[in-house]
N, C-alpha and C. Protein backbone atom coordinates (compact mmCIF):
# COMPACT_ATOMS: atom_id res chain seq x y z
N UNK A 1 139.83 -36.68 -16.98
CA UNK A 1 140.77 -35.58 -17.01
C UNK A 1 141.91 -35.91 -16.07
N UNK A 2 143.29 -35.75 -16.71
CA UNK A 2 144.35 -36.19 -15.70
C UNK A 2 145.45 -35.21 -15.78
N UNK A 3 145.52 -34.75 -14.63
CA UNK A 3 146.98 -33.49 -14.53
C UNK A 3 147.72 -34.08 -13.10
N UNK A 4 148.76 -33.42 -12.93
CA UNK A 4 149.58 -33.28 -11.87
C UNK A 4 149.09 -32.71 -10.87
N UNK A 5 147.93 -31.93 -10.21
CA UNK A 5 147.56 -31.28 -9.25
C UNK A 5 147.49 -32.08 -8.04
N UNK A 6 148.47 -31.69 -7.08
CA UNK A 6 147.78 -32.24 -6.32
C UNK A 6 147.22 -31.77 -5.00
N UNK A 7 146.32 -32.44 -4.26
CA UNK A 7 145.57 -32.33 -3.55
C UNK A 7 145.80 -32.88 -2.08
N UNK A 8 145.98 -31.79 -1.02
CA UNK A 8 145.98 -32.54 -0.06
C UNK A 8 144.85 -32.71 1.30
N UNK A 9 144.53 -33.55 1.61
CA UNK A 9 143.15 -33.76 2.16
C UNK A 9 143.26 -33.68 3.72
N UNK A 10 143.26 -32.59 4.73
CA UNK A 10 143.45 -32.62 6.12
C UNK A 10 142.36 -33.12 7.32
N UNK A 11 142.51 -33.99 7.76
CA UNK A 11 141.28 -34.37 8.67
C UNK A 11 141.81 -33.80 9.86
N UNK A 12 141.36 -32.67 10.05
CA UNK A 12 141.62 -31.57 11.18
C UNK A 12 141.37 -32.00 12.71
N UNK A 13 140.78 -33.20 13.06
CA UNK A 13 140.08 -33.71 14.81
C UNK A 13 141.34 -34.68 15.08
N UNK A 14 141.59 -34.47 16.10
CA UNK A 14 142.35 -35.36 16.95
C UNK A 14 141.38 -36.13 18.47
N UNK A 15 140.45 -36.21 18.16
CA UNK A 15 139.63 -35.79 19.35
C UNK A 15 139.25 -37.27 19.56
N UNK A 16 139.61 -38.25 20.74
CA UNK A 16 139.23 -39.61 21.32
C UNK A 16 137.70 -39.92 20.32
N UNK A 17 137.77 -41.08 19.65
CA UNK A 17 136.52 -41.22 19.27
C UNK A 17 135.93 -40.18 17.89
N UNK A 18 136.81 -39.45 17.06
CA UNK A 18 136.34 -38.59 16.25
C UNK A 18 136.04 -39.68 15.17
N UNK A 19 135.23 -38.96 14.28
CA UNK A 19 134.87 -39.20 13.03
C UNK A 19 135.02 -38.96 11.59
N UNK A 20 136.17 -37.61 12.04
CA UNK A 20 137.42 -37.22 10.88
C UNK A 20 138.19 -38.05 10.22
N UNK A 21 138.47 -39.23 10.31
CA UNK A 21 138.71 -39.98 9.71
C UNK A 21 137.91 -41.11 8.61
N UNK A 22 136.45 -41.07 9.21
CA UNK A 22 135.59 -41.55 8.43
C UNK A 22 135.18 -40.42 7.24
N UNK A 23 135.11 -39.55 7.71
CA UNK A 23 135.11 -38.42 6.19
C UNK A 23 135.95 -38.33 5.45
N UNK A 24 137.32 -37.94 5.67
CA UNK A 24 138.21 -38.17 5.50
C UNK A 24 138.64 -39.38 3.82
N UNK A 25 138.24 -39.79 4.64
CA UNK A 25 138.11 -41.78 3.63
C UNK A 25 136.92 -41.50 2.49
N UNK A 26 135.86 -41.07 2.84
CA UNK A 26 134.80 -41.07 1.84
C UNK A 26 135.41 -39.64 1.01
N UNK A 27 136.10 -38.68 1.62
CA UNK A 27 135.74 -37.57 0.43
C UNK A 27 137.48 -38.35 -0.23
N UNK A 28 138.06 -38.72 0.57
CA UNK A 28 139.46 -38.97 -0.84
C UNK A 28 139.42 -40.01 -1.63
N UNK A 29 138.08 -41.02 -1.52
CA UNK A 29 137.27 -42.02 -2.40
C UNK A 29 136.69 -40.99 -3.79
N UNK A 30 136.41 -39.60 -3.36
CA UNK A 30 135.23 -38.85 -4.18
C UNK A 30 136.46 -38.41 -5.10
N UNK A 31 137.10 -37.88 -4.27
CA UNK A 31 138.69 -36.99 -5.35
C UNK A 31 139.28 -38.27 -6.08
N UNK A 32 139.50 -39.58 -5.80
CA UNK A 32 140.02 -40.60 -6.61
C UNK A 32 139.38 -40.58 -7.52
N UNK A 33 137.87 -40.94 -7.54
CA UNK A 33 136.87 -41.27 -9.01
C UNK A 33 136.67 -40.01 -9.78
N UNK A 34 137.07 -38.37 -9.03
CA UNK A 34 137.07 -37.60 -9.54
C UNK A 34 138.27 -37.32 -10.58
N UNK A 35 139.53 -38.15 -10.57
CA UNK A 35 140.39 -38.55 -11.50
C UNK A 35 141.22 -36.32 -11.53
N UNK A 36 141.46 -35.79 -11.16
CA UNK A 36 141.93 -34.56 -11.25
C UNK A 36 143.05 -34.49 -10.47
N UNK A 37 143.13 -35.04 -9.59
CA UNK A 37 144.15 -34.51 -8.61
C UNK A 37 144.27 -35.99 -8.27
N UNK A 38 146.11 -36.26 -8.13
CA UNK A 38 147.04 -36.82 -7.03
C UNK A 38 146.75 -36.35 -5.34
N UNK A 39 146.17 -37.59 -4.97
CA UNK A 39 145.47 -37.12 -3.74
C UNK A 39 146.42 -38.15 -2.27
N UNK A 40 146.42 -36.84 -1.57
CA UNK A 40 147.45 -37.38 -0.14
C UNK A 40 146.43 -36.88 1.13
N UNK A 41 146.19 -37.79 1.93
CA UNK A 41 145.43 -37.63 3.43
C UNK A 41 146.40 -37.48 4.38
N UNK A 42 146.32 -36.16 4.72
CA UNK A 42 147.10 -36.11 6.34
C UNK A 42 145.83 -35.54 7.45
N UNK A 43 146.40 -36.89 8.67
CA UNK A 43 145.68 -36.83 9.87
C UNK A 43 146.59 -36.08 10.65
N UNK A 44 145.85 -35.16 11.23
CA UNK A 44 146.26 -34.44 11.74
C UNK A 44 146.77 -34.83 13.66
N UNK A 45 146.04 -36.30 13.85
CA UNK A 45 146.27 -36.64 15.23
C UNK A 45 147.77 -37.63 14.97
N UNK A 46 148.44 -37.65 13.77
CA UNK A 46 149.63 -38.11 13.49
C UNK A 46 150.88 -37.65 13.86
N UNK A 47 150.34 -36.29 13.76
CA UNK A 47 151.50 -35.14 13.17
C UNK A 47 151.94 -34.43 15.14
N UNK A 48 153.07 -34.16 15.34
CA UNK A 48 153.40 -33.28 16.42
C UNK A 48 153.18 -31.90 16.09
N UNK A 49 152.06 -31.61 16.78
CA UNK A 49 151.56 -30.05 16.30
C UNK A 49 151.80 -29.38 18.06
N UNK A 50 152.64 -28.52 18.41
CA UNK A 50 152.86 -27.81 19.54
C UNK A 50 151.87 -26.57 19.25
N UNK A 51 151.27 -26.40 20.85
CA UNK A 51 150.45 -25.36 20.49
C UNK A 51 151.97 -24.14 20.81
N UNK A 52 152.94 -24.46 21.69
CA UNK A 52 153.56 -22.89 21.67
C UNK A 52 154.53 -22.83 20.79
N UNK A 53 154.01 -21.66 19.98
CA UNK A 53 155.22 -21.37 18.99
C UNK A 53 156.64 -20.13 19.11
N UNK A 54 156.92 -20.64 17.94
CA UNK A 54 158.41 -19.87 18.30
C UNK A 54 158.18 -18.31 17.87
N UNK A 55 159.24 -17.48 18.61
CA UNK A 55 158.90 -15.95 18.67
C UNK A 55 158.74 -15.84 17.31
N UNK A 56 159.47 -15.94 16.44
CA UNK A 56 159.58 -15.23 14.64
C UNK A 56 157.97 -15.90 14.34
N UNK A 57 157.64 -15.05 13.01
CA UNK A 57 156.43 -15.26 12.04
C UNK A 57 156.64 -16.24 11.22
N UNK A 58 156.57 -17.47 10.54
CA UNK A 58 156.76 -17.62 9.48
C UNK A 58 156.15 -17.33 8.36
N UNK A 59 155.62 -15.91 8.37
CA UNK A 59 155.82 -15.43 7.62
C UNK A 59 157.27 -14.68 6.49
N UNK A 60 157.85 -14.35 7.84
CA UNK A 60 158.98 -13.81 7.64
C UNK A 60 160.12 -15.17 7.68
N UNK A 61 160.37 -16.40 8.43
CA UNK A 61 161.41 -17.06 8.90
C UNK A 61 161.65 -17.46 7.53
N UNK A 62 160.66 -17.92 7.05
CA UNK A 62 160.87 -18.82 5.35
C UNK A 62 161.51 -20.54 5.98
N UNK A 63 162.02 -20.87 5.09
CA UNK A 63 162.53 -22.22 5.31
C UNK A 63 163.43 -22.61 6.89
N UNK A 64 164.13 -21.36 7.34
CA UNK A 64 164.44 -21.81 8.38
C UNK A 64 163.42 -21.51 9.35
N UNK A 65 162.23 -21.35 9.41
CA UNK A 65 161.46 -21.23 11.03
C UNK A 65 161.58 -22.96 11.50
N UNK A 66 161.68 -22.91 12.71
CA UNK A 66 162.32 -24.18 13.56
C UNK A 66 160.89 -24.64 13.95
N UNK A 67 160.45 -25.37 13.14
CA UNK A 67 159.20 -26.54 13.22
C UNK A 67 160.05 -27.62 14.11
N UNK A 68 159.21 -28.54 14.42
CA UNK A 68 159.49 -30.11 15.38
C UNK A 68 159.68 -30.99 14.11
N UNK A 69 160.49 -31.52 14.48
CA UNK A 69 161.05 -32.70 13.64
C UNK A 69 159.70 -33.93 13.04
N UNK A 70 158.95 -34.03 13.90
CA UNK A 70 157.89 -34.17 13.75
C UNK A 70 156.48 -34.18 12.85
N UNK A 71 156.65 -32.88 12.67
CA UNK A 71 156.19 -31.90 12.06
C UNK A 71 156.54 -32.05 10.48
N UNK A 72 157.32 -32.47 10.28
CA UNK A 72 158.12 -32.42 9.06
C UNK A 72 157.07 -32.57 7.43
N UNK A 73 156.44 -33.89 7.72
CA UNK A 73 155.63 -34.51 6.76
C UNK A 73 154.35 -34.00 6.55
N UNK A 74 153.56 -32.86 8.02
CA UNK A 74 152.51 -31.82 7.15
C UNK A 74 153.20 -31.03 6.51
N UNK A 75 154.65 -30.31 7.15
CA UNK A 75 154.88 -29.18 5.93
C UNK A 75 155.47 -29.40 4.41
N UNK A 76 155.50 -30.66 4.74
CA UNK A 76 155.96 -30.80 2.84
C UNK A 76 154.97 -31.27 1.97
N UNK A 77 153.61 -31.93 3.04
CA UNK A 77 152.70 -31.93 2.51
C UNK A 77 151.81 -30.47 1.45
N UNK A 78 151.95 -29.96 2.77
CA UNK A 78 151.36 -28.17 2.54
C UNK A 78 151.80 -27.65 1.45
N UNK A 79 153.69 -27.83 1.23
CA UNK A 79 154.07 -27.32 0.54
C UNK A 79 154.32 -27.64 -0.99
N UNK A 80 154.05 -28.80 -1.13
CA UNK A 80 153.48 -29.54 -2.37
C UNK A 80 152.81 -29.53 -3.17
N UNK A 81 151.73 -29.05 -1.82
CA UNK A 81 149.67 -28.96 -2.69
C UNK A 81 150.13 -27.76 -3.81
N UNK A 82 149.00 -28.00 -4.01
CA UNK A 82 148.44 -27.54 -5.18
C UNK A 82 146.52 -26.58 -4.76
N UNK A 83 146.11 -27.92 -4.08
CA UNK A 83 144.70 -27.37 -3.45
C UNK A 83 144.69 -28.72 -2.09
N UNK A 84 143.78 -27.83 -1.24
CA UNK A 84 143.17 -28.53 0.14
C UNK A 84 142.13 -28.53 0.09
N UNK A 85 141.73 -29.76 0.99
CA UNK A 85 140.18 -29.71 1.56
C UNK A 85 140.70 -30.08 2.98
N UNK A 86 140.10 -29.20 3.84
CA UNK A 86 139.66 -28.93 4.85
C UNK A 86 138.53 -30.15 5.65
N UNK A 87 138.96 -31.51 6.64
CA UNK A 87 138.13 -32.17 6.93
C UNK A 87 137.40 -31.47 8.40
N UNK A 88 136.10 -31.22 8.59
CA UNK A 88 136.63 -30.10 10.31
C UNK A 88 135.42 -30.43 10.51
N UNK A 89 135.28 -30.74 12.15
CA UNK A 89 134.03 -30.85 13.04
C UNK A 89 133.53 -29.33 13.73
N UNK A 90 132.65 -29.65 14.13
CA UNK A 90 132.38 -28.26 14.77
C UNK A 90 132.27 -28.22 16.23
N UNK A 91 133.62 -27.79 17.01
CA UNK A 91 133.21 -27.65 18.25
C UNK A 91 133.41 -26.18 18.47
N UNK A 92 132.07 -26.83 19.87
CA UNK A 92 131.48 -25.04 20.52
C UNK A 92 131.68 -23.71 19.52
N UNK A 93 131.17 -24.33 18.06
CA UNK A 93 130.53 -23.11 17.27
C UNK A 93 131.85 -22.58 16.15
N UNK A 94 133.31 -23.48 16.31
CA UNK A 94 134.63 -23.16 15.58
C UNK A 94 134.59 -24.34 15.64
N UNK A 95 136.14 -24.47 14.93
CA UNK A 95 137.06 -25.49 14.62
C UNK A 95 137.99 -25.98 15.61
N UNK A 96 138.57 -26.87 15.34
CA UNK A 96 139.34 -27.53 16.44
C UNK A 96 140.76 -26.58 16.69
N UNK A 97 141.06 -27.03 17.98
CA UNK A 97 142.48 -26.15 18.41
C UNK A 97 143.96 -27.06 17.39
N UNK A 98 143.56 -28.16 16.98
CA UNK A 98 144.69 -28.99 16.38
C UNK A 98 144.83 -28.29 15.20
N UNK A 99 143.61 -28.11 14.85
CA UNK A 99 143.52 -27.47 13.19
C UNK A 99 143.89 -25.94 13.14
N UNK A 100 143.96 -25.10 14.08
CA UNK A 100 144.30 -23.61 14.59
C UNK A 100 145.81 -23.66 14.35
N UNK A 101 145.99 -25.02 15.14
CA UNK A 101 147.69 -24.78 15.47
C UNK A 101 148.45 -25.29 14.22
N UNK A 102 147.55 -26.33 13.62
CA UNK A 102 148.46 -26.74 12.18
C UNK A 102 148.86 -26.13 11.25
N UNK A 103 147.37 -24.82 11.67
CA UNK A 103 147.37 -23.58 10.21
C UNK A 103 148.65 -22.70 10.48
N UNK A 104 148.53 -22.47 11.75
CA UNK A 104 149.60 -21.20 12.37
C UNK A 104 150.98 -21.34 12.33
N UNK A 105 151.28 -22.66 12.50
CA UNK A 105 152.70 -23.38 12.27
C UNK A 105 153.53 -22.52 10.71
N UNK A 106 152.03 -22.95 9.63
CA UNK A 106 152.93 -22.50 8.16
C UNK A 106 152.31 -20.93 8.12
N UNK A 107 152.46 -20.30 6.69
CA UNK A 107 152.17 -19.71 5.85
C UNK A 107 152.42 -19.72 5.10
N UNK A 108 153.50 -19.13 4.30
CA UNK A 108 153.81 -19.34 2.77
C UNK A 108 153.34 -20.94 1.96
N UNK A 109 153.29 -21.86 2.77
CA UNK A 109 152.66 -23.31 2.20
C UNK A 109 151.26 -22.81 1.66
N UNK A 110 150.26 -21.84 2.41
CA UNK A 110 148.63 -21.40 2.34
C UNK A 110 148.64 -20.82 0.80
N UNK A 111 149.57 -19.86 0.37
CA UNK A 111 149.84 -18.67 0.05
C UNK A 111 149.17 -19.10 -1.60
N UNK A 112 148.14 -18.17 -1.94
CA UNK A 112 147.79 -18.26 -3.57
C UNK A 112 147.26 -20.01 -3.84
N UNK A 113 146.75 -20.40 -3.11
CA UNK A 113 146.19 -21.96 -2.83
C UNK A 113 144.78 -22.12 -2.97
N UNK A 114 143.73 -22.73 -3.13
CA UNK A 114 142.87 -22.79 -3.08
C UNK A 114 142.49 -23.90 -2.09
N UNK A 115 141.46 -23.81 -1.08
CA UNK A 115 141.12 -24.52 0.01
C UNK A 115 140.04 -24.76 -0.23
N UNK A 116 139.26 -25.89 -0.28
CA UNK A 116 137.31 -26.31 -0.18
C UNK A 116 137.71 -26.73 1.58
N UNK A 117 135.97 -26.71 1.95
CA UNK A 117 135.95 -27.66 3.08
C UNK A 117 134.85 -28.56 2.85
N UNK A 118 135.21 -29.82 4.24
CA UNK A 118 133.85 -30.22 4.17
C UNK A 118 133.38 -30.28 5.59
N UNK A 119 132.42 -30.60 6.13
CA UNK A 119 132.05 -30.16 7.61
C UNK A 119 131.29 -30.82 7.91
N UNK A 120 131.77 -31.58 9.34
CA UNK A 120 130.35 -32.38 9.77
C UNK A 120 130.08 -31.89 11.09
N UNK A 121 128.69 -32.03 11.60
CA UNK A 121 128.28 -31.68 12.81
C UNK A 121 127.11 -31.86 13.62
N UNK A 122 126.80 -30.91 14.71
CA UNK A 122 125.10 -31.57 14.81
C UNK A 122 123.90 -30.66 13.55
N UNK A 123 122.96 -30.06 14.05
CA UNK A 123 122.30 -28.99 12.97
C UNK A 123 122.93 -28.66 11.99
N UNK A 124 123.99 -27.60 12.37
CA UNK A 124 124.80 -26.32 11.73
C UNK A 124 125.19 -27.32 10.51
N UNK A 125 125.79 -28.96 10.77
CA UNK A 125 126.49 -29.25 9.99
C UNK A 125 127.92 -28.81 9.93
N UNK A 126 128.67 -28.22 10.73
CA UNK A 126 130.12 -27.98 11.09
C UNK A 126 129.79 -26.41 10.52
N UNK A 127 129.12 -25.57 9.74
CA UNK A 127 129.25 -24.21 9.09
C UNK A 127 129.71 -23.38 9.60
N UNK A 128 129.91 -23.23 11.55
CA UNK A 128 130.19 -22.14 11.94
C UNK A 128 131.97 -22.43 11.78
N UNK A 129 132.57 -23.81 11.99
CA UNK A 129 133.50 -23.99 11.72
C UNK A 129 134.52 -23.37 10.92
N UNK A 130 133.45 -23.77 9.59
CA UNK A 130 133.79 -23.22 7.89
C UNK A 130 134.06 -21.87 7.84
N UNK A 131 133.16 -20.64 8.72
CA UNK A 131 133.24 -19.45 8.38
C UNK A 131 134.29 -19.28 9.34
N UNK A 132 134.41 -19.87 10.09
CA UNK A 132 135.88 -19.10 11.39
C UNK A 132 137.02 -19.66 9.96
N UNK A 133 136.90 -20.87 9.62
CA UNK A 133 138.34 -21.02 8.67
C UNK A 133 138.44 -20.22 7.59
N UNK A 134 137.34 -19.94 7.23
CA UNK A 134 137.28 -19.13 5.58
C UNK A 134 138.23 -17.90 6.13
N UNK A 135 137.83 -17.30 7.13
CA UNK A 135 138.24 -15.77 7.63
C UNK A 135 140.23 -15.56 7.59
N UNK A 136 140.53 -16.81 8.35
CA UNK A 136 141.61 -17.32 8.78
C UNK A 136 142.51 -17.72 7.71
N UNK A 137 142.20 -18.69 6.86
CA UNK A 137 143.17 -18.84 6.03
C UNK A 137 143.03 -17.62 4.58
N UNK A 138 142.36 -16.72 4.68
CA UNK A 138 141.97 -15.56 3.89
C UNK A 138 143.11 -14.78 4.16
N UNK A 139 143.30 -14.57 5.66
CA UNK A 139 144.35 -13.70 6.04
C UNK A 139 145.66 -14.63 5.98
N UNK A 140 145.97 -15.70 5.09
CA UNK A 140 147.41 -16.53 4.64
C UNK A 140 147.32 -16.21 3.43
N UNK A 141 146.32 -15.59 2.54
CA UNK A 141 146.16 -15.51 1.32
C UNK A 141 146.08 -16.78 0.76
N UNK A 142 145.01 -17.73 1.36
CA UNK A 142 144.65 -18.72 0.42
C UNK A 142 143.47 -18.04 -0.60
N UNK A 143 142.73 -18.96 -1.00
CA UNK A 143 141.66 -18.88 -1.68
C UNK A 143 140.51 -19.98 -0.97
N UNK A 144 139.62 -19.46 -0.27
CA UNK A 144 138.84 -20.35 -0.42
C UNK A 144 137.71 -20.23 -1.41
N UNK A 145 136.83 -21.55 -1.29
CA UNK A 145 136.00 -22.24 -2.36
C UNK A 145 135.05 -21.78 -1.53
N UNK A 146 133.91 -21.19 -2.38
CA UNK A 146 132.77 -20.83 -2.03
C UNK A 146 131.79 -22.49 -1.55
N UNK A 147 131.93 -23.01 -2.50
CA UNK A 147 130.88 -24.62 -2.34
C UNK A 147 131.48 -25.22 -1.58
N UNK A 148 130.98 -25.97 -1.11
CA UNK A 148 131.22 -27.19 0.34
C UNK A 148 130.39 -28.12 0.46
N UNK A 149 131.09 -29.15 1.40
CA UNK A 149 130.26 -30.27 2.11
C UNK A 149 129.91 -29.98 3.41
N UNK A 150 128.92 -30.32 3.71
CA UNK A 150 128.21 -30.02 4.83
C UNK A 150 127.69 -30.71 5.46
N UNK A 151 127.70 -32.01 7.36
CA UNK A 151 127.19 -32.72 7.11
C UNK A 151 125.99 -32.75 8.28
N UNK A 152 125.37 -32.13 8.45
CA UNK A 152 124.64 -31.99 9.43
C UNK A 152 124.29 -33.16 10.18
N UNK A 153 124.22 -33.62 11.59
CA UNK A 153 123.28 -34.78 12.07
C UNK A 153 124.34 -35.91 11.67
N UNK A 154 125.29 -35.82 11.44
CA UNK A 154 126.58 -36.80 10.86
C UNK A 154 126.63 -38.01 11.52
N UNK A 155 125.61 -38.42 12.95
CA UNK A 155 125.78 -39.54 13.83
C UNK A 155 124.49 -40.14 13.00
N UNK A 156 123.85 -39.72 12.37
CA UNK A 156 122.29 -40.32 12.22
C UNK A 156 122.55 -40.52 10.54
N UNK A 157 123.62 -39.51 9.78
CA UNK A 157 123.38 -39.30 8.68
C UNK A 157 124.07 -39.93 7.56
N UNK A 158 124.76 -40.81 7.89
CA UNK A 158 126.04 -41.81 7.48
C UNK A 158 126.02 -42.98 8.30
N UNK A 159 126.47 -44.26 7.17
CA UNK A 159 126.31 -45.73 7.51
C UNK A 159 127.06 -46.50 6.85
N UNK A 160 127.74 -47.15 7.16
CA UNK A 160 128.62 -47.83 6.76
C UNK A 160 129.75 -47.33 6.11
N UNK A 161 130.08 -45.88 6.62
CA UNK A 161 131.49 -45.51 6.08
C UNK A 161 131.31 -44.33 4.73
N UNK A 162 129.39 -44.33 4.75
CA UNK A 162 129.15 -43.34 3.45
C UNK A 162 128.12 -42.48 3.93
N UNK A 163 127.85 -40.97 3.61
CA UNK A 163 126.58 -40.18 3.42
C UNK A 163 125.44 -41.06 3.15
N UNK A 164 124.19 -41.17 3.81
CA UNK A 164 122.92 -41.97 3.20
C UNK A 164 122.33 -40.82 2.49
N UNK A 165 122.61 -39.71 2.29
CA UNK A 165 121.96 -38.42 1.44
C UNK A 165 122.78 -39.17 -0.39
N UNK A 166 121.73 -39.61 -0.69
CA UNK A 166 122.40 -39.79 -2.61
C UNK A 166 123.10 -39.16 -3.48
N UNK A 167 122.66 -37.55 -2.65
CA UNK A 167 122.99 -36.48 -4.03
C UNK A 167 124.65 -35.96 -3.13
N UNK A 168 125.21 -36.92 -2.15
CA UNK A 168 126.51 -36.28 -1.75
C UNK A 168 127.56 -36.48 -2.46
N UNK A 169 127.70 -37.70 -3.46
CA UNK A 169 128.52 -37.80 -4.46
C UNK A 169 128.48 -36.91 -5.71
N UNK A 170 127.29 -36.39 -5.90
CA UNK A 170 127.18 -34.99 -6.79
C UNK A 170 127.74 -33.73 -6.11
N UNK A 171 127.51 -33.34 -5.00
CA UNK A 171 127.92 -32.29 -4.52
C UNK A 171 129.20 -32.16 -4.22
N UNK A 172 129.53 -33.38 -4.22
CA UNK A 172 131.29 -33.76 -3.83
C UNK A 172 131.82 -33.50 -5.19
N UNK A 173 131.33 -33.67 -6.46
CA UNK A 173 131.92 -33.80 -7.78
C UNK A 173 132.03 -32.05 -7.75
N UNK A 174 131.25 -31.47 -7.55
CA UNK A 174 131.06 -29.96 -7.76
C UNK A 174 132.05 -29.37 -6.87
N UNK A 175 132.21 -29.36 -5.90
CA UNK A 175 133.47 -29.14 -4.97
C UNK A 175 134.45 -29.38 -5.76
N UNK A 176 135.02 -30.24 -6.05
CA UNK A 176 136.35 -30.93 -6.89
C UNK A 176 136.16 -30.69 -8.55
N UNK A 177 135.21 -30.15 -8.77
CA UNK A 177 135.62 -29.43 -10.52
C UNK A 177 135.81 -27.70 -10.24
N UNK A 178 135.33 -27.26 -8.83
CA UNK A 178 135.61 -26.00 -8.46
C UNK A 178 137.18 -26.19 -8.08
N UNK A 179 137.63 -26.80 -7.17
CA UNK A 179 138.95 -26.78 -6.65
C UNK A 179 139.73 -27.20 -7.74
N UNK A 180 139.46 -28.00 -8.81
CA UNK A 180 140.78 -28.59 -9.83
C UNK A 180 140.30 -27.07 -10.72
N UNK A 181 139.22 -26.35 -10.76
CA UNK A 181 139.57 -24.70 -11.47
C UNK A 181 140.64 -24.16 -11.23
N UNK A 182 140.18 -23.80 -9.96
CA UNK A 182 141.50 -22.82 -9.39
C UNK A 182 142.80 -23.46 -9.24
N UNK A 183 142.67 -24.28 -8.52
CA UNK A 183 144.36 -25.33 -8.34
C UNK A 183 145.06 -25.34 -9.99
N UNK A 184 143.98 -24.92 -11.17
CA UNK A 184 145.19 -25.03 -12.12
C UNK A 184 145.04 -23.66 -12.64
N UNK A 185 144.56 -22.56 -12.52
CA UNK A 185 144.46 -21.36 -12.43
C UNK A 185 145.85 -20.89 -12.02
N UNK A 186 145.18 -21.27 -9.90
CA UNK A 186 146.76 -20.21 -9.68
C UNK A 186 148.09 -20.93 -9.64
N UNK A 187 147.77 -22.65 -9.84
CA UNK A 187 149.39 -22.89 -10.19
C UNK A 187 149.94 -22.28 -11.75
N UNK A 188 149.34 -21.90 -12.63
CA UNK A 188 149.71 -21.30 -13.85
C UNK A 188 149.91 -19.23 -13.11
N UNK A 189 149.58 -18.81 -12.44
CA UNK A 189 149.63 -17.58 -12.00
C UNK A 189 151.18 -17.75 -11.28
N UNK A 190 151.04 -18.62 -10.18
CA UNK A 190 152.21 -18.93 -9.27
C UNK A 190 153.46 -19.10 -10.29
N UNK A 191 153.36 -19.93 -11.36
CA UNK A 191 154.36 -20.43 -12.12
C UNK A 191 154.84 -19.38 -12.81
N UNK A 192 153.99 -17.92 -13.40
CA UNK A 192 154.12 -17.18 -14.07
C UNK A 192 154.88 -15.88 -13.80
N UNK A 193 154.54 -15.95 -12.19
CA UNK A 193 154.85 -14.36 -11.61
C UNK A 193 154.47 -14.84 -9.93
N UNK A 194 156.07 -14.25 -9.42
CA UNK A 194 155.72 -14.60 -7.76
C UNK A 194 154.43 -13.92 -7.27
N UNK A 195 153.68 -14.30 -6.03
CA UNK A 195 152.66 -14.08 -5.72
C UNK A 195 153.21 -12.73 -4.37
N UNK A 196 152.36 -11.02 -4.73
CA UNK A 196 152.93 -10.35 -4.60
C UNK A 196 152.75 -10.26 -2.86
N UNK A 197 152.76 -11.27 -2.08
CA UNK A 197 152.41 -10.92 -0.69
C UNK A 197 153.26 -10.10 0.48
């Protein structure tokens, strides 16, 4: 199956030594063979993400809110997609402060979007992560995806750059026939009638 959707893949850790980048790599391996989506990886320890922002909302600023020059290549990323996946570790029970501040920077990029995640961690598997983001980008009016990756034990549970669990390339396929749903859902909604936010 081949459309224009595309997909952009955020590895949310900036963190000395993270492993967001090794996920990262394996799930935009999964979206390639998944053949649906034009797929783009942004690292998020690339990008100039300031935690202090400027007085206005961008909600309200629109194209002129005064991002960092920096900055430039997540928001045209953002604003491109079609659908996200969410790469996110789990610290102290949330998500990272890089990934807080990347979200807060946009909005209208979120807006009528569909978001999956995938999550690695110790036990939990990153989940408490997932539910602080689900909440969060809910209130940008994305959409998130009920199904996910999950990777519990992620130091013990992956080798050589892949999940040693077999059935993660199935569960990865199911994620990405859920997200290429909606990604061509509400780009036909979006295309049809502005989104009434």
């Amino acid at each position: 199956m081949e459309n224009n959707d595309k997909l952009v893949i955020i590895v949310g850790s900036v963190r000395e030594g993270r492993f967001g980048p090794v996920v990262g790599s394996w799930v935009a391996e999964q979206a390639g063979l998944h053949g649906g989506f034009d797929v783009e990886v942004i690292d998020l320890a690339e990008i100039d993400i300031p935690l202090a922002l400027p007085s206005a909302s961008p909600k309200y600023a629109g194209d002129g809110y005064p991002r960092p020059a920096g900055m430039a290549a997540l928001t045209s990323a953002l604003e491109g997609a079609d659908a996200f996946i969410v790469v996110t570790p789990e610290y102290n029970h949330s998500y990272p402060a890089s990934l807080k501040a990347a979200i807060d920077w946009h909005f209208t990029q979120w807006t009528a979007k569909p978001v999956a995640f995938v999550s690695y961690g110790g036990a939990a598997g990153g989940r408490h992560a997932v539910l602080h983001l689900e909440n969060v980008l809910t209130e940008l009016h994305a959409v998130t995806i009920r199904d996910g990756l999950a990777f519990p034990n992620y130091f013990t549970a992956w080798q050589d750059g892949r999940p040693l669990d077999p059935e993660s390339p199935r569960y990865a396929k199911t994620v990405l026939d859920q997200l290429a749903w909606w990604a061509a859902a509400l780009r036909s909604a979006r295309n049809a009638a502005p989104y009434p936010a």
